[in-house]
N, C-alpha and C. Protein backbone atom coordinates (compact mmCIF):
# COMPACT_ATOMS: atom_id res chain seq x y z
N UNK A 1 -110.86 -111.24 -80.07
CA UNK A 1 -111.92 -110.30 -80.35
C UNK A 1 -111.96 -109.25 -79.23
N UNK A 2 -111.80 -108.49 -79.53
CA UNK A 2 -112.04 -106.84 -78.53
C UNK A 2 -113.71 -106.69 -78.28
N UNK A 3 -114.03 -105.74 -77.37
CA UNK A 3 -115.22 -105.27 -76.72
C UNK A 3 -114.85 -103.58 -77.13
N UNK A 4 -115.75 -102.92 -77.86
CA UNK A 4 -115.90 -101.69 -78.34
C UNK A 4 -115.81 -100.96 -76.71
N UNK A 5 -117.10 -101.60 -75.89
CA UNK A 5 -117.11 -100.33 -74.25
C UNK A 5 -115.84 -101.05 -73.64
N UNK A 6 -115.29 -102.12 -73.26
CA UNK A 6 -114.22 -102.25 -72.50
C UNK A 6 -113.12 -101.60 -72.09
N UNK A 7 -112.82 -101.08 -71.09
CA UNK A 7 -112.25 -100.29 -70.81
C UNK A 7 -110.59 -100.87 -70.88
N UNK A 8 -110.17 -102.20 -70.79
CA UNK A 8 -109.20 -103.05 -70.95
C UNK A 8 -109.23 -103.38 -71.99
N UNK A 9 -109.96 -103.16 -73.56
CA UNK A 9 -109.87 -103.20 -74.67
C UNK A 9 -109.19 -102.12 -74.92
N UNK A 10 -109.87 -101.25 -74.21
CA UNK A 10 -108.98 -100.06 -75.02
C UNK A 10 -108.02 -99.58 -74.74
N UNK A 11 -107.06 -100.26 -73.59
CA UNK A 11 -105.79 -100.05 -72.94
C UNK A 11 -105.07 -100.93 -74.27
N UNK A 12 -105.73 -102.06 -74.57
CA UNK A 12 -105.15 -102.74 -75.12
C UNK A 12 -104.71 -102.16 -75.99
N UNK A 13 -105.62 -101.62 -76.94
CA UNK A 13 -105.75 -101.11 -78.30
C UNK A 13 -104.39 -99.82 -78.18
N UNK A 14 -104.66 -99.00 -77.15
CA UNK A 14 -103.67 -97.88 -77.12
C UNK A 14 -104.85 -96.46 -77.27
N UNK A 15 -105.87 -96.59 -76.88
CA UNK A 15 -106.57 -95.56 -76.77
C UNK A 15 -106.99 -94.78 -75.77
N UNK A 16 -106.56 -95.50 -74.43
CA UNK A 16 -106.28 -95.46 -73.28
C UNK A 16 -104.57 -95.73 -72.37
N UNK A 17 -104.03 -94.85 -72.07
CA UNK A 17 -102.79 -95.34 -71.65
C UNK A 17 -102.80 -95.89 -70.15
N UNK A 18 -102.03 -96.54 -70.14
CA UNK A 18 -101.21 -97.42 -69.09
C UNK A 18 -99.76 -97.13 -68.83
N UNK A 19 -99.31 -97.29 -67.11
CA UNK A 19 -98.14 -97.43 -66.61
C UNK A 19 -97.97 -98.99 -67.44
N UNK A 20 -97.30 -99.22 -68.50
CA UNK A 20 -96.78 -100.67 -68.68
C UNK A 20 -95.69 -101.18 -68.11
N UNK A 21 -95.99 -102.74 -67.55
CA UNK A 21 -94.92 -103.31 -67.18
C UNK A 21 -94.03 -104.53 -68.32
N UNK A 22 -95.24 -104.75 -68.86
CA UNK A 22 -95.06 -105.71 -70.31
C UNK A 22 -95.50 -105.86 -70.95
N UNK A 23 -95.14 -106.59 -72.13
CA UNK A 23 -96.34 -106.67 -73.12
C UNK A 23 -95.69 -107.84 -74.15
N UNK A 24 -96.73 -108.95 -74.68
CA UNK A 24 -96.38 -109.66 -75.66
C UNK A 24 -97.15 -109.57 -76.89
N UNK A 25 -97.46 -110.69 -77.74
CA UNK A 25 -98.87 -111.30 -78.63
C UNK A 25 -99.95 -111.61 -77.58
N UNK A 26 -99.79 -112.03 -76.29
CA UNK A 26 -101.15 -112.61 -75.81
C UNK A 26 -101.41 -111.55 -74.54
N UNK A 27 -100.76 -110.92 -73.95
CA UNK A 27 -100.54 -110.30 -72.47
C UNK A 27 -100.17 -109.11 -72.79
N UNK A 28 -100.94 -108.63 -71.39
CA UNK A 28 -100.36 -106.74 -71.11
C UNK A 28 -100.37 -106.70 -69.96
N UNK A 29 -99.48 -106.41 -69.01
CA UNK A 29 -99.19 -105.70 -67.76
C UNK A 29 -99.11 -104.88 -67.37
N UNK A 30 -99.71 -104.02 -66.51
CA UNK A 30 -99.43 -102.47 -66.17
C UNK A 30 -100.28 -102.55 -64.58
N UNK A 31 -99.56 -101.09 -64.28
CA UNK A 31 -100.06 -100.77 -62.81
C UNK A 31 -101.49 -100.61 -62.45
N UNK A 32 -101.65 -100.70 -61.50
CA UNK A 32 -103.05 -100.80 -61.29
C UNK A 32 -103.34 -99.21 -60.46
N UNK A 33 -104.38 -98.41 -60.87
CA UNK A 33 -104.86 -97.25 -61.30
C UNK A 33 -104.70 -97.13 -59.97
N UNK A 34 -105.61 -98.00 -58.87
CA UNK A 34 -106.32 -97.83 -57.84
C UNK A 34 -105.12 -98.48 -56.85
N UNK A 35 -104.48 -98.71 -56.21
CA UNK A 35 -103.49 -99.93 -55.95
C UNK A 35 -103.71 -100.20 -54.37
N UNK A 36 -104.24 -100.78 -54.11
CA UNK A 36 -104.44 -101.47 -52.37
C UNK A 36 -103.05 -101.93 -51.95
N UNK A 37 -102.02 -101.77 -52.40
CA UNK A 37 -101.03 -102.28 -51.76
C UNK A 37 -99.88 -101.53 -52.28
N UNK A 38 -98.46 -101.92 -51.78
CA UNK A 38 -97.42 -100.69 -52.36
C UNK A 38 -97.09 -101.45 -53.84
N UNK A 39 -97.45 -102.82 -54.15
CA UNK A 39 -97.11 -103.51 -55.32
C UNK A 39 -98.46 -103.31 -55.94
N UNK A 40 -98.91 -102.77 -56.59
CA UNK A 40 -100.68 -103.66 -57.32
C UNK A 40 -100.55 -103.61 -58.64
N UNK A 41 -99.95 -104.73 -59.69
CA UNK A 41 -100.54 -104.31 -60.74
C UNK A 41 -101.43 -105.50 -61.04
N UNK A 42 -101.52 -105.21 -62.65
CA UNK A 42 -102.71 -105.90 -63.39
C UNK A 42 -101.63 -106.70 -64.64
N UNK A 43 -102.13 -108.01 -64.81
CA UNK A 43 -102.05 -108.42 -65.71
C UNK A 43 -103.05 -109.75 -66.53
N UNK A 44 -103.05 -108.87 -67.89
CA UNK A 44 -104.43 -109.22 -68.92
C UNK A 44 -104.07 -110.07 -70.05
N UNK A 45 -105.18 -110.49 -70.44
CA UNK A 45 -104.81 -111.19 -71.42
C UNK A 45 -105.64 -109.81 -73.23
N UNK A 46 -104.81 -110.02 -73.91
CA UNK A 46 -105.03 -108.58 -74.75
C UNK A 46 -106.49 -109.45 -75.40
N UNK A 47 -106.64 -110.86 -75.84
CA UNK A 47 -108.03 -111.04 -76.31
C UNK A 47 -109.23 -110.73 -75.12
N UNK A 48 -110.34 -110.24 -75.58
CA UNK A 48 -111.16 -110.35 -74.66
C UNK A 48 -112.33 -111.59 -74.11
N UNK A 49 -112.12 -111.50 -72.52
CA UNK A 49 -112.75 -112.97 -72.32
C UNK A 49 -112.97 -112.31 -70.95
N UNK A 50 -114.24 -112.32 -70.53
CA UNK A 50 -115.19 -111.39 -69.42
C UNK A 50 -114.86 -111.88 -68.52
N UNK A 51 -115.30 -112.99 -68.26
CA UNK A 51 -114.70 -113.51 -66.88
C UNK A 51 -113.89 -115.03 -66.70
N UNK A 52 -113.27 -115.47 -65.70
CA UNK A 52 -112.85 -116.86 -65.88
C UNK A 52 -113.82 -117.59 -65.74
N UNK A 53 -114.81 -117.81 -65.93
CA UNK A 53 -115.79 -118.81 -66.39
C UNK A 53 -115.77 -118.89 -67.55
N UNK A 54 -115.50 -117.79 -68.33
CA UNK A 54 -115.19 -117.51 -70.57
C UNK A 54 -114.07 -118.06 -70.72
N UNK A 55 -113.25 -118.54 -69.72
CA UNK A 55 -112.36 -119.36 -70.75
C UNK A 55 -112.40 -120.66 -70.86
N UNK A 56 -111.75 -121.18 -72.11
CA UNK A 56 -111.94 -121.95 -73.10
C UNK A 56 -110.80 -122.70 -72.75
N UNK A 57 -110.60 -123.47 -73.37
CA UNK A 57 -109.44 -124.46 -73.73
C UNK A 57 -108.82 -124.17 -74.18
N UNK A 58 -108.63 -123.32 -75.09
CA UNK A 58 -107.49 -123.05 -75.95
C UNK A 58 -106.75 -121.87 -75.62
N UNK A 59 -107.72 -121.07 -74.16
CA UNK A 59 -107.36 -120.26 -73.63
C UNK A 59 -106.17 -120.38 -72.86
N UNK A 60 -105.99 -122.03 -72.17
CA UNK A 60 -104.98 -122.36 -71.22
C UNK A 60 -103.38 -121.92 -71.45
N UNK A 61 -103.16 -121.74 -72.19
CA UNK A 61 -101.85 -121.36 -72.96
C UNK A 61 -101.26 -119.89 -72.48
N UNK A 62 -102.36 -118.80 -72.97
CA UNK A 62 -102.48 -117.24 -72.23
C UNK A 62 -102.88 -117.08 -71.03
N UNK A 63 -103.20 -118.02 -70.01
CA UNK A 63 -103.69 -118.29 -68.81
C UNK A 63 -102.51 -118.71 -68.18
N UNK A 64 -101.69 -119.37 -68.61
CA UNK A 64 -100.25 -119.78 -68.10
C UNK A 64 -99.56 -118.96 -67.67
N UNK A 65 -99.18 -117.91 -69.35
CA UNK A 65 -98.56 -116.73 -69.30
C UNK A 65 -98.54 -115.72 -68.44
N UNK A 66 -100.05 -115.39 -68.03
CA UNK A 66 -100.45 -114.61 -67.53
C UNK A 66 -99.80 -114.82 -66.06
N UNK A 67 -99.86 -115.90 -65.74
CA UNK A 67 -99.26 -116.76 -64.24
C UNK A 67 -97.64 -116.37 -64.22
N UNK A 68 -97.11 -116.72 -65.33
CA UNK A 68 -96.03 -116.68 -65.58
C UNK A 68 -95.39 -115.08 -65.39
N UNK A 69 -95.96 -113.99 -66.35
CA UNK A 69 -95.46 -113.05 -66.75
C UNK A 69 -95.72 -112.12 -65.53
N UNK A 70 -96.91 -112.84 -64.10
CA UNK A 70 -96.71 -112.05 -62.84
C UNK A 70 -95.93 -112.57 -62.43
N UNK A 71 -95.47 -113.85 -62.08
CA UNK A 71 -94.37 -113.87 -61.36
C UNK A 71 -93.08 -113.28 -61.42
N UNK A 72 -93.12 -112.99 -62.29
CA UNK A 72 -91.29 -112.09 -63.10
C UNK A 72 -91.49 -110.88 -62.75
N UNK A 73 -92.79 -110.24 -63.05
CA UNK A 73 -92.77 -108.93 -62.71
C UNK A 73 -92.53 -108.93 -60.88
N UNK A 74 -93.49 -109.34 -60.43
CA UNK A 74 -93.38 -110.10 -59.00
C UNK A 74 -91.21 -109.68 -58.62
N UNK A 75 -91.01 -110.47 -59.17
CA UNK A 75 -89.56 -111.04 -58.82
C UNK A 75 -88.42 -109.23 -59.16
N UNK A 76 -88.47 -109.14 -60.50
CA UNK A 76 -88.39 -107.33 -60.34
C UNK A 76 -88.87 -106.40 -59.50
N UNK A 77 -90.10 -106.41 -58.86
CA UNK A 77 -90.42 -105.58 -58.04
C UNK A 77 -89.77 -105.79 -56.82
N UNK A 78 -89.17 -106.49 -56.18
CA UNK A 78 -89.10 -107.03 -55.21
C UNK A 78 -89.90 -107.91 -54.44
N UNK A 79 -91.29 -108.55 -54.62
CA UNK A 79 -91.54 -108.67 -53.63
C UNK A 79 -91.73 -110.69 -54.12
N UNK A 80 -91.06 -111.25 -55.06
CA UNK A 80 -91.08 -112.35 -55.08
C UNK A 80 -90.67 -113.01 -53.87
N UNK A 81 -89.27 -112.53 -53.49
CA UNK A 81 -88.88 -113.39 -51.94
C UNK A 81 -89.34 -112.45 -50.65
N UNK A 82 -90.22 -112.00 -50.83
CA UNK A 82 -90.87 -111.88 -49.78
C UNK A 82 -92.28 -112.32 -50.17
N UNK A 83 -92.83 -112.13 -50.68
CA UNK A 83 -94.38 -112.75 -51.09
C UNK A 83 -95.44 -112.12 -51.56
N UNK A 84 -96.03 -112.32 -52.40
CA UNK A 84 -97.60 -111.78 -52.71
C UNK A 84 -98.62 -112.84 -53.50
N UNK A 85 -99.58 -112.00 -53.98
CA UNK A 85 -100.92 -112.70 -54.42
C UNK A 85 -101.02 -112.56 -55.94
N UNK A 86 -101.35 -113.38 -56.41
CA UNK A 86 -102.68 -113.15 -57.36
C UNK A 86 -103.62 -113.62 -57.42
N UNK A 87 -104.42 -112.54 -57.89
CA UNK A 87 -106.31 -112.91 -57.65
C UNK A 87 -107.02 -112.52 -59.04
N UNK A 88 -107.77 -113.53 -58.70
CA UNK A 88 -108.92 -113.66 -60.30
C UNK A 88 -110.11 -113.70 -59.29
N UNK A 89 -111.13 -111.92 -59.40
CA UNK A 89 -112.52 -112.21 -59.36
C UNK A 89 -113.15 -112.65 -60.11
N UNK A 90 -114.23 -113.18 -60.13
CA UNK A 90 -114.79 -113.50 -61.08
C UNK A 90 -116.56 -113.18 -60.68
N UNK A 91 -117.35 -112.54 -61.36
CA UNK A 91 -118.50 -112.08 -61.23
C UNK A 91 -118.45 -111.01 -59.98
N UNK A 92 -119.82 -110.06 -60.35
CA UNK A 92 -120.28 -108.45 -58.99
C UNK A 92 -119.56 -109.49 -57.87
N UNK A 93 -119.89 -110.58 -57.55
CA UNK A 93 -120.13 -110.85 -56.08
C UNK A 93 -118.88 -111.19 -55.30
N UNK A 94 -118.03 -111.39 -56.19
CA UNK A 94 -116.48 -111.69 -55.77
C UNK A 94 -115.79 -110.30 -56.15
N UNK A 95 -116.07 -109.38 -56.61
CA UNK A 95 -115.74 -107.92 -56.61
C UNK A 95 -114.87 -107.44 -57.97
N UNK A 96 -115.91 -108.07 -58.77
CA UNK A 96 -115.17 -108.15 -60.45
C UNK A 96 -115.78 -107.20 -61.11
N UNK A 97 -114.88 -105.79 -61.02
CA UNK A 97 -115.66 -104.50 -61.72
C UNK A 97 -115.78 -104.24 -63.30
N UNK A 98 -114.47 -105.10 -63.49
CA UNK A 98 -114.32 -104.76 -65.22
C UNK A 98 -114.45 -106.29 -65.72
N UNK A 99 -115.13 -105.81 -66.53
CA UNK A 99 -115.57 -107.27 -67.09
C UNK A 99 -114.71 -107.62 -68.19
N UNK A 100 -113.43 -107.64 -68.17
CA UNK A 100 -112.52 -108.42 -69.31
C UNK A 100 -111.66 -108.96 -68.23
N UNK A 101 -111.48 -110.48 -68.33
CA UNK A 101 -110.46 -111.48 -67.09
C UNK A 101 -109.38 -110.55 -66.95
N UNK A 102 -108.46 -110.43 -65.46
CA UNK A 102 -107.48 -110.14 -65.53
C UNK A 102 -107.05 -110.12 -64.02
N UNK A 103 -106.06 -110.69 -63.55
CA UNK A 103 -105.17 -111.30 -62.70
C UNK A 103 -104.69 -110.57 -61.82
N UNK A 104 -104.88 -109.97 -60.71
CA UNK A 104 -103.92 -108.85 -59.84
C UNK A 104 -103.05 -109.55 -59.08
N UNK A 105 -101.97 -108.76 -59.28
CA UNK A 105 -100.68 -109.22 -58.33
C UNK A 105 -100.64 -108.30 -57.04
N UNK A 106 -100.37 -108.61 -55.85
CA UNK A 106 -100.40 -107.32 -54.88
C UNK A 106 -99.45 -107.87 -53.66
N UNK A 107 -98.76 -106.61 -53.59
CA UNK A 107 -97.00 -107.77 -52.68
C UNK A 107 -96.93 -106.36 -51.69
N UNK A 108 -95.53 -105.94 -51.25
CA UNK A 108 -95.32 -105.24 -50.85
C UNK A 108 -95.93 -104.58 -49.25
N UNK A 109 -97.12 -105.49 -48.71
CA UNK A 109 -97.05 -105.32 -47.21
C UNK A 109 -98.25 -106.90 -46.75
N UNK A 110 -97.65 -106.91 -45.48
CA UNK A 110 -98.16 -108.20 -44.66
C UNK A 110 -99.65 -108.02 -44.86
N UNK A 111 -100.41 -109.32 -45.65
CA UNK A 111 -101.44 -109.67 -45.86
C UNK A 111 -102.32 -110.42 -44.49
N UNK A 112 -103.60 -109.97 -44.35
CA UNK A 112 -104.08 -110.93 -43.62
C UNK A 112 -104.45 -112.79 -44.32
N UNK A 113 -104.14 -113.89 -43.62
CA UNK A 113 -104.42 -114.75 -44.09
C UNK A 113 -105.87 -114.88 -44.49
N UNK A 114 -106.01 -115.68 -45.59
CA UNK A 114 -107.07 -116.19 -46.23
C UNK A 114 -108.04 -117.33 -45.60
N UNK A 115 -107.24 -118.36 -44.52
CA UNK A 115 -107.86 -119.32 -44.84
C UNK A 115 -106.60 -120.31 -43.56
């Protein structure tokens, strides 16, 4: 199910364009508008599901993918053997602006550790 205001609905849809990096039945990849790093993209799942707290069980499948289809891109860009992230905000307070789930990959320069 799509979101009429979503702004990642409507990338989906094609009413909005995107740098694409991929695309299947469940996933879309593309660059990220804003990019904090020399790598940043985005990758979504094309149903809409607001945040990772909305997913479901049956979601786990396109949640995989999504894991999956950054790492490859990851590995093309270069920065698989050297390293990067992906991050899922989830809600304002973890810094989750668009409210349809979606996964950032970000490689391409020395991260401060997390933890």
């Amino acid at each position: 199910m799509m979101s009429d205001d979503c702004i990642f609905c409507k990338i989906v849809n094609g009413q909005i364009p995107c740098a694409k990096l991929y695309e299947d039945d469940n996933v879309l990849a593309f660059e990220d508008i804003h990019p904090i790093a020399p790598t940043h993209f985005l990758v979504i799942p094309k149903e809409h599901i607001p945040t990772l707290d909305d997913v479901e069980e049956h979601h786990t499948k396109t949640l995989g993918q999504m894991a999956y289809v950054a790492s490859q891109i990851a590995k093309q860009k270069g920065v698989g053997a050297t390293g990067y992230r992906q991050i899922v905000n989830c809600r304002e307070s973890a810094g989750q602006v668009v409210f349809h789930l979606h996964l950032h990959v970000i490689g391409g320069r020395k991260m401060e550790s997390m933890g």
